[in-house]
Protein backbone atom coordinates (compact mmCIF):
# COMPACT_ATOMS: atom_id res chain seq x y z
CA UNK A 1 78.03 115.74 88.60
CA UNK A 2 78.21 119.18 87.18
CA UNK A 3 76.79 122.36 88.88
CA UNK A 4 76.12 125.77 87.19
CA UNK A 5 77.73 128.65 89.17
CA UNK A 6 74.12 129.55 90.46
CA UNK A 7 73.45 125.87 91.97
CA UNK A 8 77.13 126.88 93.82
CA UNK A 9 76.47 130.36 94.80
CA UNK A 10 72.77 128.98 96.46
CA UNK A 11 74.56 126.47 97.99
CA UNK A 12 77.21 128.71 99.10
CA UNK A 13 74.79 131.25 100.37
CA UNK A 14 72.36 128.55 102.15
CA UNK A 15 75.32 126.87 103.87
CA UNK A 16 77.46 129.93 104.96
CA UNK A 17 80.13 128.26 103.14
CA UNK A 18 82.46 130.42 101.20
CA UNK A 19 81.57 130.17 97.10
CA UNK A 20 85.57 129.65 96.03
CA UNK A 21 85.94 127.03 98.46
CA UNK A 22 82.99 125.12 96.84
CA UNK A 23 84.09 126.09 93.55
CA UNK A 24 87.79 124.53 94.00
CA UNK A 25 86.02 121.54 95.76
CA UNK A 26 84.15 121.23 92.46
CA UNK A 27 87.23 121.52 89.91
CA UNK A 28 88.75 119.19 92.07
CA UNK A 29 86.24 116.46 89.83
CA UNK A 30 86.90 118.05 87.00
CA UNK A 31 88.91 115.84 83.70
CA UNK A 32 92.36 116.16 83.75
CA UNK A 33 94.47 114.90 81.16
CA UNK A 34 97.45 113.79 83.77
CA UNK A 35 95.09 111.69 85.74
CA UNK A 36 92.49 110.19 82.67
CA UNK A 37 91.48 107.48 85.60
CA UNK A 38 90.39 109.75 88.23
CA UNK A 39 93.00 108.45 90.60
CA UNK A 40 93.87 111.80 92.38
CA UNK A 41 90.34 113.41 92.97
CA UNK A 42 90.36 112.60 96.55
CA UNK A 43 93.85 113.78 97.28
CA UNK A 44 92.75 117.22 95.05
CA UNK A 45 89.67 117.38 97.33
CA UNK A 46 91.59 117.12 100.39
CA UNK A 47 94.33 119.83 99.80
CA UNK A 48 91.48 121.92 98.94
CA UNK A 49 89.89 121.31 102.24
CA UNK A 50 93.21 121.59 104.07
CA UNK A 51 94.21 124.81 102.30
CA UNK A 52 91.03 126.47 103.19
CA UNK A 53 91.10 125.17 106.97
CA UNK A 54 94.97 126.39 106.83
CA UNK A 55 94.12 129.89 105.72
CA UNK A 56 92.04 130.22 108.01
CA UNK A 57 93.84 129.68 110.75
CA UNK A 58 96.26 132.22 109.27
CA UNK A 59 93.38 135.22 108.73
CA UNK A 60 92.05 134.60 112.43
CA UNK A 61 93.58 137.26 114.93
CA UNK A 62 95.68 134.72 116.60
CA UNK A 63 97.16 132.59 113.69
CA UNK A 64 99.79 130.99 115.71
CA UNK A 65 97.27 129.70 118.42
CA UNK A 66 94.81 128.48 115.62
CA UNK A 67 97.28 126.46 113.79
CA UNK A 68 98.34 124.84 117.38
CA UNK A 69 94.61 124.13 117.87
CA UNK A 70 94.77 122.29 114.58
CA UNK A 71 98.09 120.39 115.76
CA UNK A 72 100.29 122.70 113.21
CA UNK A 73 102.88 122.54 115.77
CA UNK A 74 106.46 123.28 113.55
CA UNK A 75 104.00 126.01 111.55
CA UNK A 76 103.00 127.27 114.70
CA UNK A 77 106.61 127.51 115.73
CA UNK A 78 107.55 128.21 112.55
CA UNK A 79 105.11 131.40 112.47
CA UNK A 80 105.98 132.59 115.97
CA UNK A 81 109.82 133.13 115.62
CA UNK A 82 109.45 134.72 112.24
């Protein structure tokens, strides 16, 4: 089902969810010529979800301790040597 950028930014708004994330969640249903069946829509909507939970564990003042709490342990690792 299509939505028009205002049903998004309404939802967006009424949710307290952020508009891009809902818009990439969206385009993640979207035709594409590599995939005519539809095969890969889930695994499109799930690295959008995981990419938004991801950078936000990254923008929150402790990003090392957020990405243990999500069990990002080698990332956490990863993060704190660097």
């Amino acid at each position: 089902m299509a939505y028009t950028s205002e049903e998004l930014r309404t939802t967006s708004e009424r949710a307290g969810i952020p508009l891009d994330y809902l818009t990439r969640l969206v385009a993640a249903d979207d035709h594409d010529p590599q995939d005519p069946d539809g095969n890969h829509v889930l695994l499109k909507k799930l690295v959008v979800v995981f990419d938004h939970h991801v950078a936000k564990c990254f923008a929150s003042p402790d990003p090392v301790g957020a990405l243990r709490q999500f069990g990002f342990e080698e990332t956490a690792d990863a993060l704190a040597e660097a």
